[in-house]
Protein backbone atom coordinates (compact mmCIF):
# COMPACT_ATOMS: atom_id res chain seq x y z
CA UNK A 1 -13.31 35.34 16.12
CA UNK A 2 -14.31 32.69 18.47
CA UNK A 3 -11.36 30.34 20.35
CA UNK A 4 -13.78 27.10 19.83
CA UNK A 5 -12.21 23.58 20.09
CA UNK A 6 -9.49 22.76 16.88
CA UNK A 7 -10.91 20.58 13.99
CA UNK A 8 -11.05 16.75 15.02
CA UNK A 9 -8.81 14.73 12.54
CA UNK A 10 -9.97 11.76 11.03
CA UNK A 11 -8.27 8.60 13.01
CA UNK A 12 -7.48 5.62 11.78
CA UNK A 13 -7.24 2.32 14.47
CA UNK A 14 -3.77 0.68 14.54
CA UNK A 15 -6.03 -2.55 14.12
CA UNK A 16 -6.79 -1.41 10.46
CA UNK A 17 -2.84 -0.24 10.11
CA UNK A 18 -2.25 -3.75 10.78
CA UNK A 19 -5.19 -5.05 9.01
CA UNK A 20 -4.26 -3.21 5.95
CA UNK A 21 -0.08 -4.31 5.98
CA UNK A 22 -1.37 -8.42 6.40
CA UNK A 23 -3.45 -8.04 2.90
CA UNK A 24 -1.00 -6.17 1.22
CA UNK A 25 1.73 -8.79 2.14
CA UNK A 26 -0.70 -11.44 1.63
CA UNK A 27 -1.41 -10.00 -1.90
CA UNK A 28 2.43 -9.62 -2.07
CA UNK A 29 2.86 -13.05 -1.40
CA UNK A 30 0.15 -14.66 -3.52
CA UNK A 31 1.20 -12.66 -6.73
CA UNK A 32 4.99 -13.63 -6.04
CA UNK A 33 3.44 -17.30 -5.71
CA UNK A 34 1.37 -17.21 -9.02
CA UNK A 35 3.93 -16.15 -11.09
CA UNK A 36 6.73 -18.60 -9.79
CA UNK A 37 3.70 -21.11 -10.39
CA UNK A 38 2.89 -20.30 -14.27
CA UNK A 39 6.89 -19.46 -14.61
CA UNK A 40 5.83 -16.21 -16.34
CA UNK A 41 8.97 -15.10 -18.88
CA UNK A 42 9.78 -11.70 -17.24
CA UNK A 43 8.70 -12.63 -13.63
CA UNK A 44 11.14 -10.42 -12.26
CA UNK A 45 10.11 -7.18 -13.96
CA UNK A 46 6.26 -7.82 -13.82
CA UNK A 47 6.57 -8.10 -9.75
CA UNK A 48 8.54 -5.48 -9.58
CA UNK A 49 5.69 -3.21 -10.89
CA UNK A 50 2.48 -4.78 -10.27
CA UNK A 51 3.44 -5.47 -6.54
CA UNK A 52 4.28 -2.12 -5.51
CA UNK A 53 0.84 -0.38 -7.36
CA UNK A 54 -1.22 -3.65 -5.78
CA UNK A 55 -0.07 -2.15 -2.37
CA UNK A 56 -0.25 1.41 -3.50
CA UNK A 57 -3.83 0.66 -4.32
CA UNK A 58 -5.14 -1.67 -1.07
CA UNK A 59 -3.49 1.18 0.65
CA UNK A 60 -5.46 4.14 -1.16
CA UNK A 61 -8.76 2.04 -0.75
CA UNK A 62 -8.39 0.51 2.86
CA UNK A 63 -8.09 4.16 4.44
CA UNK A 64 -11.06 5.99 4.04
CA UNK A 65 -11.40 8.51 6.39
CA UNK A 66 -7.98 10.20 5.77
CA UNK A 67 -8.43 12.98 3.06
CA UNK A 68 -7.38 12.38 -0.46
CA UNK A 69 -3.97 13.70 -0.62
CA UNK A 70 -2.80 12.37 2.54
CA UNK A 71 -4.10 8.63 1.46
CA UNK A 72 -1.88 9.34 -1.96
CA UNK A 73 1.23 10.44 -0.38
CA UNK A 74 1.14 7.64 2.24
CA UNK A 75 0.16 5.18 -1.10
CA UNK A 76 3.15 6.55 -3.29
CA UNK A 77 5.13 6.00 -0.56
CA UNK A 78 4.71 2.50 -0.15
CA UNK A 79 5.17 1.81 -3.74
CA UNK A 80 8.45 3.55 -3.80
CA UNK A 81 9.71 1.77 -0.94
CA UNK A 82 8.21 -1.60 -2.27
CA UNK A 83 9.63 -0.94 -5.62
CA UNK A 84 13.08 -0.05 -4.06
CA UNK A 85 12.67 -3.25 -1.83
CA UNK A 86 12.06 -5.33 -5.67
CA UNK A 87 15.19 -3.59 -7.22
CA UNK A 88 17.45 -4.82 -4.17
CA UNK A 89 18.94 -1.75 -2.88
């Protein structure tokens, strides 16, 4: 058993941390904007499900070098805390 240098994580810039919360607000913002546009029925229920997997999703897809089940956790996450954002708690 050889003492070598640990595994390097992958690391992910604080540009692309920022990168990644602008276009999922931006998305945010342009689906809120759409449906307050077309004055969609059930507006209130629709955002409050497609917003939170939207961000869930740019999230999941923006950070690539992070393995798979850390990118998921940090993706539920977001969507939960979107989701509880949407219900007003």
């Amino acid at each position: 058993m050889t003492a070598g240098p640990p595994d390097a994580r992958p690391a992910v810039p604080l540009r692309r941390l920022f990168l990644l919360t602008v276009v999922t607000a931006a998305i945010a913002f342009a689906f809120q904007a759409a449906l307050a546009a077309t004055g969609a029925p059930s507006a209130d229920a629709i955002s409050l499900l497609v917003i939170p997997v939207a961000a869930a999703a740019v999230i999941f897809l923006g950070l690539r070098p992070y393995p798979v089940i850390g990118r998921l956790r940090l993706a539920m996450m977001a969507a939960v805390a979107l989701f509880i954002v949407g219900l007003g708690l």
